[in-house]
C-alpha atoms as a PDB file:
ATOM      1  CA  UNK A   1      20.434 -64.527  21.796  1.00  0.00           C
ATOM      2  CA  UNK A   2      22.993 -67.069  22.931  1.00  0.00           C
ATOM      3  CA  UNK A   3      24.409 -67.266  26.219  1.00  0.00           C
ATOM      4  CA  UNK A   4      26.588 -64.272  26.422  1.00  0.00           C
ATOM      5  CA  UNK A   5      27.524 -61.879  29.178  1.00  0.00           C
ATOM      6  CA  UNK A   6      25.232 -58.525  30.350  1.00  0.00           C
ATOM      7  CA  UNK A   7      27.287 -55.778  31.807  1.00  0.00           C
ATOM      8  CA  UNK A   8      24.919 -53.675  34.060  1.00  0.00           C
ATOM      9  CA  UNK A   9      25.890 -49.707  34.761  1.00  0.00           C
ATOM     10  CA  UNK A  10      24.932 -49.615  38.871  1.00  0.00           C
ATOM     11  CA  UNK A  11      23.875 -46.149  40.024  1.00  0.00           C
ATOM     12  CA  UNK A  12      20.064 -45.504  38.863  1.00  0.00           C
ATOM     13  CA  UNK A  13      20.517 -48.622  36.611  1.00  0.00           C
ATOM     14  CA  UNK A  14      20.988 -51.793  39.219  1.00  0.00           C
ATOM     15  CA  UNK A  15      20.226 -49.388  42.212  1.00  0.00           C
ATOM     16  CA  UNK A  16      17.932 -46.778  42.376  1.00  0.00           C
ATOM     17  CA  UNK A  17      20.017 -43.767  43.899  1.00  0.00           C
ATOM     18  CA  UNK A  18      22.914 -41.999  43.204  1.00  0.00           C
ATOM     19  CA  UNK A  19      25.476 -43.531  45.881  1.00  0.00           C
ATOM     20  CA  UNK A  20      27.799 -40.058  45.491  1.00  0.00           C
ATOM     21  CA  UNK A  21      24.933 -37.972  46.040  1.00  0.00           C
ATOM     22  CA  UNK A  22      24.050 -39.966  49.496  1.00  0.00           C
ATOM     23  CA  UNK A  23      27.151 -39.770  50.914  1.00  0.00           C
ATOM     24  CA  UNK A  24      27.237 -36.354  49.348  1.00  0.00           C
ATOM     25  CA  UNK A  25      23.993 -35.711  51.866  1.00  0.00           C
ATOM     26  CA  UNK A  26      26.524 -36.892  54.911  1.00  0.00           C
ATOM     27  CA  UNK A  27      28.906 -33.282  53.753  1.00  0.00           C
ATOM     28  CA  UNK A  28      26.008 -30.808  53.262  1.00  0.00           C
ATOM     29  CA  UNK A  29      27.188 -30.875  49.420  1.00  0.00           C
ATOM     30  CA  UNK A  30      24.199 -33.394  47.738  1.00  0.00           C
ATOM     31  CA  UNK A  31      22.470 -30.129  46.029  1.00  0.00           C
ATOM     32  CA  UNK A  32      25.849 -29.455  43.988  1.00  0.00           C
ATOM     33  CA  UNK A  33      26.988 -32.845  43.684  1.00  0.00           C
ATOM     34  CA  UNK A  34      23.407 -33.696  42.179  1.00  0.00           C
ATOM     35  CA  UNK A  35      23.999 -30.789  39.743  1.00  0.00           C
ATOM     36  CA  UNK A  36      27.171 -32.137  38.296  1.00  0.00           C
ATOM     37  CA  UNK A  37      26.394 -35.790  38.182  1.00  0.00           C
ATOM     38  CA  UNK A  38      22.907 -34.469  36.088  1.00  0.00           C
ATOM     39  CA  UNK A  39      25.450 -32.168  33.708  1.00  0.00           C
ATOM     40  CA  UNK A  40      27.454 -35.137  33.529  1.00  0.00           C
ATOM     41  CA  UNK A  41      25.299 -37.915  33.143  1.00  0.00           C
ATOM     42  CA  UNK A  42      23.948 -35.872  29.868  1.00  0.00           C
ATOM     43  CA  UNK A  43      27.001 -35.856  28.465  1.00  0.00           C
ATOM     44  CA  UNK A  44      27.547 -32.344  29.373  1.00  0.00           C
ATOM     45  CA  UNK A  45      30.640 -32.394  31.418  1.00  0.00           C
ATOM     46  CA  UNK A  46      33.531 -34.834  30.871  1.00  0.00           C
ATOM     47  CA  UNK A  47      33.122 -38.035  33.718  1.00  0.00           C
ATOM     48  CA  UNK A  48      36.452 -37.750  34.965  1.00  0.00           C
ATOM     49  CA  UNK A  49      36.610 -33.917  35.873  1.00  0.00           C
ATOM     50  CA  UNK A  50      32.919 -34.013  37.312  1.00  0.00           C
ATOM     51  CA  UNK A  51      33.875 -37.268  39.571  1.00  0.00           C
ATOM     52  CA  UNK A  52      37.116 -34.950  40.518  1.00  0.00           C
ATOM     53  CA  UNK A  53      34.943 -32.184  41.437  1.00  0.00           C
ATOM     54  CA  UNK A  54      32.162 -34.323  43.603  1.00  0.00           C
ATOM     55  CA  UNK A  55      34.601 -36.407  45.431  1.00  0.00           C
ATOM     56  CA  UNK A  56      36.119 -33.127  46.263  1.00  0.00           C
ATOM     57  CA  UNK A  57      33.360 -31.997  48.356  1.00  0.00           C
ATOM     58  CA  UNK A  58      33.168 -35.275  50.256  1.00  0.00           C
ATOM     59  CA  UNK A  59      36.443 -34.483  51.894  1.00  0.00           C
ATOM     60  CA  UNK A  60      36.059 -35.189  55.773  1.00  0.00           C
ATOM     61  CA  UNK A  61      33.089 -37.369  55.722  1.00  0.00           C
ATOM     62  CA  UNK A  62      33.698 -40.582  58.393  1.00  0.00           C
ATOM     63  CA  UNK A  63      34.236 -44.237  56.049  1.00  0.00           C
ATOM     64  CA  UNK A  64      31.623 -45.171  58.116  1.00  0.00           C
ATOM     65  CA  UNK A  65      29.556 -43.531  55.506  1.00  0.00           C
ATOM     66  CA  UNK A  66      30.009 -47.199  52.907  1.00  0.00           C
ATOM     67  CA  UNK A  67      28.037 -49.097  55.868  1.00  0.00           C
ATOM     68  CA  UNK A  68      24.639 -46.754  56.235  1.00  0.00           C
ATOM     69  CA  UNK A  69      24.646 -46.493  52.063  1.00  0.00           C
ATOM     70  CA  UNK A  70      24.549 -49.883  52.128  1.00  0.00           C
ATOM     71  CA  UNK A  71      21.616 -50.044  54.788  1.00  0.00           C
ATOM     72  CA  UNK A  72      19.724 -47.272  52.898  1.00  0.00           C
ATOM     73  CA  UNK A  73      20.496 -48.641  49.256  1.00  0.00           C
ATOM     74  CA  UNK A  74      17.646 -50.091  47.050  1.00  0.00           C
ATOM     75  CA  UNK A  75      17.915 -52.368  44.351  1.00  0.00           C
ATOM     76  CA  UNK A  76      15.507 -51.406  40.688  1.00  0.00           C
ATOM     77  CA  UNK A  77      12.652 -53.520  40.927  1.00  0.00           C
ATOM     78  CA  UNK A  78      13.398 -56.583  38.569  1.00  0.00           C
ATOM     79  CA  UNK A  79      17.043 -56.644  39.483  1.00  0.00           C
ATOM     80  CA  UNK A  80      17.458 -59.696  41.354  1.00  0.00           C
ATOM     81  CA  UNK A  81      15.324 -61.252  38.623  1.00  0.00           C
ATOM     82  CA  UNK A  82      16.772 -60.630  35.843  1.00  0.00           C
ATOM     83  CA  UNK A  83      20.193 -61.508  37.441  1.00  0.00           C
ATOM     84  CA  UNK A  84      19.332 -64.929  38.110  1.00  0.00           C
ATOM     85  CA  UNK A  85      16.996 -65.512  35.109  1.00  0.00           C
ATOM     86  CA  UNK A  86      19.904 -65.032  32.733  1.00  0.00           C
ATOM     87  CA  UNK A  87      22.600 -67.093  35.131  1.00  0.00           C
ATOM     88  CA  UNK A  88      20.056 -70.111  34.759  1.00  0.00           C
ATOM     89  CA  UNK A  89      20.239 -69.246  30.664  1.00  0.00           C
ATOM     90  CA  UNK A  90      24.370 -70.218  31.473  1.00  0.00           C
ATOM     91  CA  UNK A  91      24.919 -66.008  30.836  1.00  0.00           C
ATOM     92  CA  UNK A  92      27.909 -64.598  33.223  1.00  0.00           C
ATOM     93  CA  UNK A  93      26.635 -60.770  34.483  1.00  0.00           C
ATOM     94  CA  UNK A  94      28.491 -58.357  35.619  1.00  0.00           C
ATOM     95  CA  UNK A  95      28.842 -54.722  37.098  1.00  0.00           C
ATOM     96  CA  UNK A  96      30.950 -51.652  35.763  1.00  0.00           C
ATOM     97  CA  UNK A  97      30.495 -48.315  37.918  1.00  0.00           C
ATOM     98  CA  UNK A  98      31.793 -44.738  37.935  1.00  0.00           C
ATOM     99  CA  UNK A  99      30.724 -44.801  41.669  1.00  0.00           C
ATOM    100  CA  UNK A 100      32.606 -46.433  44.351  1.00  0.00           C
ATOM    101  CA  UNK A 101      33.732 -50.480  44.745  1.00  0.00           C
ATOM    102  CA  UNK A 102      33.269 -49.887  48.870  1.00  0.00           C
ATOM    103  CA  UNK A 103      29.699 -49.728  47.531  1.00  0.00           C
ATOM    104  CA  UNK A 104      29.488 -51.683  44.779  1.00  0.00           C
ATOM    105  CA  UNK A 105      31.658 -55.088  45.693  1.00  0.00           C
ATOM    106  CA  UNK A 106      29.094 -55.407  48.676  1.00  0.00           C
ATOM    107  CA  UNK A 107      25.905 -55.282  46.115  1.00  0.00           C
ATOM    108  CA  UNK A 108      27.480 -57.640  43.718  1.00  0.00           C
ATOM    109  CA  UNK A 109      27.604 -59.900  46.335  1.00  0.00           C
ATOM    110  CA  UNK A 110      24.120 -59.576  47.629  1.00  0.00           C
ATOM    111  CA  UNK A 111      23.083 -60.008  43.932  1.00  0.00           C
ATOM    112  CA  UNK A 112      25.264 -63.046  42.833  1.00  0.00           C
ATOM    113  CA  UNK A 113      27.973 -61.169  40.527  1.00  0.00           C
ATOM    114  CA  UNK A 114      31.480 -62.067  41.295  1.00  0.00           C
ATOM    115  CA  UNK A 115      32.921 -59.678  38.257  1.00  0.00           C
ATOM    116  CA  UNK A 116      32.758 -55.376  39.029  1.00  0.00           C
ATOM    117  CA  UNK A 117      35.024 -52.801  38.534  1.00  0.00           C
ATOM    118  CA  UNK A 118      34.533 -49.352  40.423  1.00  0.00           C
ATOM    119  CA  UNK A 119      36.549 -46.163  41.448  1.00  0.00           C
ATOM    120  CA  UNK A 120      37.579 -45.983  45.106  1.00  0.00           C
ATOM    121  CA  UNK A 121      37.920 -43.434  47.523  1.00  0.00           C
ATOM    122  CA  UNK A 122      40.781 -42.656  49.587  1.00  0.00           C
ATOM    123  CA  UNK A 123      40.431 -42.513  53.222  1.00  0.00           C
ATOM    124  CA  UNK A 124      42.857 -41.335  55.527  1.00  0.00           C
ATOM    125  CA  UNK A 125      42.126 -41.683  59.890  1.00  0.00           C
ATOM    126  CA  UNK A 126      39.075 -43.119  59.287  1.00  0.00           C
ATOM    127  CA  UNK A 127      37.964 -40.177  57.268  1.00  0.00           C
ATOM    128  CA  UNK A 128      37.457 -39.624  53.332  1.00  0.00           C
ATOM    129  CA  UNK A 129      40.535 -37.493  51.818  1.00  0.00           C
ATOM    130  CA  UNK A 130      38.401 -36.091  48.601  1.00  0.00           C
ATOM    131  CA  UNK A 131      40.471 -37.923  46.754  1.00  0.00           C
ATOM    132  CA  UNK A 132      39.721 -41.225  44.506  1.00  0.00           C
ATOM    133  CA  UNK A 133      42.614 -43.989  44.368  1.00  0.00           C
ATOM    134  CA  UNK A 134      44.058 -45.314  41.366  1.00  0.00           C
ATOM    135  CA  UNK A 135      42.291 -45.236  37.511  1.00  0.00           C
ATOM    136  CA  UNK A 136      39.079 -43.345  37.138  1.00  0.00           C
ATOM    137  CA  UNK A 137      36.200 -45.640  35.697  1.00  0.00           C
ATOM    138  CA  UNK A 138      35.249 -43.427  33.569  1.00  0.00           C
ATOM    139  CA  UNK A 139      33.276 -43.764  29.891  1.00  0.00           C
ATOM    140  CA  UNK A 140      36.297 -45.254  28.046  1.00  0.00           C
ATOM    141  CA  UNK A 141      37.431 -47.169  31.136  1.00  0.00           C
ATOM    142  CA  UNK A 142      33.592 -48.751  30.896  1.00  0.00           C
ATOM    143  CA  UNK A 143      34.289 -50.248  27.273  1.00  0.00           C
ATOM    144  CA  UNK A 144      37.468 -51.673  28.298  1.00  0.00           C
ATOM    145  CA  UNK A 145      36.458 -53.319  31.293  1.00  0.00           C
ATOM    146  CA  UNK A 146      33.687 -54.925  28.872  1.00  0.00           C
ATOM    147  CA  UNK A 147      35.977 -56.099  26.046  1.00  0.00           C
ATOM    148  CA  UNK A 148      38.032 -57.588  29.217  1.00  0.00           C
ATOM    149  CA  UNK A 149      35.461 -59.407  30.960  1.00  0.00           C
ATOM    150  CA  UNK A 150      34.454 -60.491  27.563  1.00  0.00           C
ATOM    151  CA  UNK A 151      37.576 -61.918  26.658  1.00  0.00           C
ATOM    152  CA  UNK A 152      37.400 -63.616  30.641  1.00  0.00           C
ATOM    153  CA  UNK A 153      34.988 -65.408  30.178  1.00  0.00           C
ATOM    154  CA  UNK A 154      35.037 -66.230  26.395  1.00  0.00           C
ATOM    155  CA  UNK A 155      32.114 -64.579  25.300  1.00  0.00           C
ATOM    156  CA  UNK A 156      32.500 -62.628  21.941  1.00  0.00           C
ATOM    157  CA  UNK A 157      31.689 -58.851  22.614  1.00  0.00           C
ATOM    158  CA  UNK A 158      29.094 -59.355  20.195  1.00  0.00           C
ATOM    159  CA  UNK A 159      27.117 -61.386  22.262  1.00  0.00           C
ATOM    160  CA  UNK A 160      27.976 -59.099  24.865  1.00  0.00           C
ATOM    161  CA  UNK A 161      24.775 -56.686  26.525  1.00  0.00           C
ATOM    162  CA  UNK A 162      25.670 -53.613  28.176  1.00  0.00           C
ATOM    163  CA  UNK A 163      22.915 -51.846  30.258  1.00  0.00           C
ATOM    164  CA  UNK A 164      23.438 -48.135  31.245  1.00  0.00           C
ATOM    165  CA  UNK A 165      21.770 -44.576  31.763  1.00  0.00           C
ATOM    166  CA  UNK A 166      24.547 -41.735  31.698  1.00  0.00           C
ATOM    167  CA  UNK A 167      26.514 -40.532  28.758  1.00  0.00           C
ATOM    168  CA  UNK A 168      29.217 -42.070  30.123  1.00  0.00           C
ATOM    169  CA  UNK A 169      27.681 -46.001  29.357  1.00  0.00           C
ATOM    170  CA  UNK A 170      27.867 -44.662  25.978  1.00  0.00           C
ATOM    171  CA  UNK A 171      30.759 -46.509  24.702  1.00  0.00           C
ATOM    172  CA  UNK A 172      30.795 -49.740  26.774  1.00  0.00           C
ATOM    173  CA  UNK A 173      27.066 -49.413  25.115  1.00  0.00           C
ATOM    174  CA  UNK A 174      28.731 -49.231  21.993  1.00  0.00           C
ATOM    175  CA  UNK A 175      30.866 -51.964  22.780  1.00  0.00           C
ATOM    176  CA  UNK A 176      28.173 -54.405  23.456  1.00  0.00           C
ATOM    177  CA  UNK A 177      26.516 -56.577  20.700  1.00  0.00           C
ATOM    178  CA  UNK A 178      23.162 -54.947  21.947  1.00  0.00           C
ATOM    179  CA  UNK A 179      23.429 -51.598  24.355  1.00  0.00           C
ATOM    180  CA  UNK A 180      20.340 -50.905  26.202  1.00  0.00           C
ATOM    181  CA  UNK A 181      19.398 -47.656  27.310  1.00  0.00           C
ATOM    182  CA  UNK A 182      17.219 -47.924  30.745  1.00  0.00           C
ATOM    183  CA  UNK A 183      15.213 -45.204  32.092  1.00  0.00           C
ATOM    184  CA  UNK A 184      18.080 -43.162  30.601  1.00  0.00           C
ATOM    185  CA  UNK A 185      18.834 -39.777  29.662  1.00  0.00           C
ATOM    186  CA  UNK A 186      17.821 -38.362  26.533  1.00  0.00           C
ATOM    187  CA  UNK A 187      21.304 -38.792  24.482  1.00  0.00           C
ATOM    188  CA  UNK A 188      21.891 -42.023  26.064  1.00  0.00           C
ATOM    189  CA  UNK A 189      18.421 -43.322  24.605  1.00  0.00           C
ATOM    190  CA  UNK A 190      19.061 -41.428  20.857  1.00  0.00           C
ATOM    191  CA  UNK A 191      22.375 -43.582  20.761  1.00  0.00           C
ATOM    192  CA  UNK A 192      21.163 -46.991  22.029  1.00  0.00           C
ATOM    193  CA  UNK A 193      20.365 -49.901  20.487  1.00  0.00           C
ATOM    194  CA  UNK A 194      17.061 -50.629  22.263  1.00  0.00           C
ATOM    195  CA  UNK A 195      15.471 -48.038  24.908  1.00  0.00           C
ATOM    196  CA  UNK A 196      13.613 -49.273  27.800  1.00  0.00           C
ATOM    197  CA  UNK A 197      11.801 -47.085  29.835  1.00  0.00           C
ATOM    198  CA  UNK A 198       9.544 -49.244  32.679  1.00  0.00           C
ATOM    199  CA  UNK A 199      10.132 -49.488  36.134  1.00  0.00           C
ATOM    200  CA  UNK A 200      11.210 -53.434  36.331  1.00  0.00           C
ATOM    201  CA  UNK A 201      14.853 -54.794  34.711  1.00  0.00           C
ATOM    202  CA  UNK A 202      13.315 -57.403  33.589  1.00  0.00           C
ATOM    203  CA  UNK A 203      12.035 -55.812  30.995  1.00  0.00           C
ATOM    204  CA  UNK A 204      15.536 -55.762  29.498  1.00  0.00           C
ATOM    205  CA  UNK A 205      15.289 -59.707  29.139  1.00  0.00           C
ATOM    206  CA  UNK A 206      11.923 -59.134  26.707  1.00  0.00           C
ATOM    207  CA  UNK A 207      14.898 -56.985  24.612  1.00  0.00           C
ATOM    208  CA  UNK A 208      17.067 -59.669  24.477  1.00  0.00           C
ATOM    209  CA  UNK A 209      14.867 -62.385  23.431  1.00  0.00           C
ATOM    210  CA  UNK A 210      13.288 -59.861  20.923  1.00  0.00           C
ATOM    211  CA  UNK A 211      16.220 -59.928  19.283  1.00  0.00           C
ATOM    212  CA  UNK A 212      17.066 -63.833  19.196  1.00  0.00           C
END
């Protein structure tokens, strides 16, 4: 495949963890929180009323909570490498979330992607408000941001690969010239164009050059 653009899904796709859920273990709510994002992440509860509901319980928790995420964060295995092994190819890469930018912007950075889009929490005296600010990222909000950055940097969405795990990657998946399923739930891998289930990234760039 040509240079084109990969779109990478971050919670337990980029990163290992579930951000929500950590900060979730700050408020004493990570069992339930965990419960909904699993519902939701198989496509069993719509995004944007389980993201409502978690945030919810976060209400109260110090902002403080974006800097000791950050120290506790891990990236997949492969992440870094597959990053910078398609920038040298001339591909852009970039980073669509239905966690948080306070989280997110900070690991693009680390990892060399200047494009991400993210919900974000509001925060009121230093504390969070259970409350997110402006649009929800949520499934259909994933495809757009896709068919945007596609049209940024003049990449045909064809040539565009989008990299997810939860039902709602689905249609940014769907989107994208080639959606690849990784380490993903069981709908999410039905509906994808190529499954990969191995602990590194990298294995995503064998998928790409599979198909040419």
């Amino acid at each position: 495949m040509s240079a084109g653009l990969i779109i990478l899904d971050v919670d337990s796709t980029l990163i290992t963890s579930e951000v929500i859920e950590m900060i979730a273990a700050r408020a004493g709510t990570e069992p339930e929180v965990a419960a909904v994002t699993e519902a939701a992440m198989r496509g069993e509860i719509d995004f944007g009323e389980s993201l409502r509901q978690r945030v919810a319980t976060l209400e109260g928790v110090p902002d403080t909570v974006f800097a000791e995420v950050l120290d506790e964060v891990q990236f997949t295995p492969g992440a870094h490498e597959l990053i910078s092994t398609l920038q040298a190819r001339g591909w852009t890469a970039a980073l669509v979330s239905g966690g948080f930018e306070e989280v997110v912007g900070p690991l693009a950075e680390k990892i060399g992607i200047s494009l991400y889009r993210a919900n974000r929490l509001e925060v009121a005296d230093g504390k969070l408000t259970g409350r997110t600010l402006g649009p929800v990222i949520d499934r259909a909000a994933k495809a757009t941001a896709l068919r945007e950055y596609a049209a940024q940097v003049g990449v045909d969405p064809a040539h565009a690969v989008a990299v997810g795990d939860g039902a709602n990657d689905l249609d940014m998946m769907a989107a994208a010239g080639l959606g690849i399923a990784f380490n993903a739930k069981p709908v999410v891998q039905s509906q994808a164009d190529a499954a990969v289930n191995e602990p590194s990234l990298m294995a995503v760039v064998d998928v790409i050059d599979a198909r040419g």
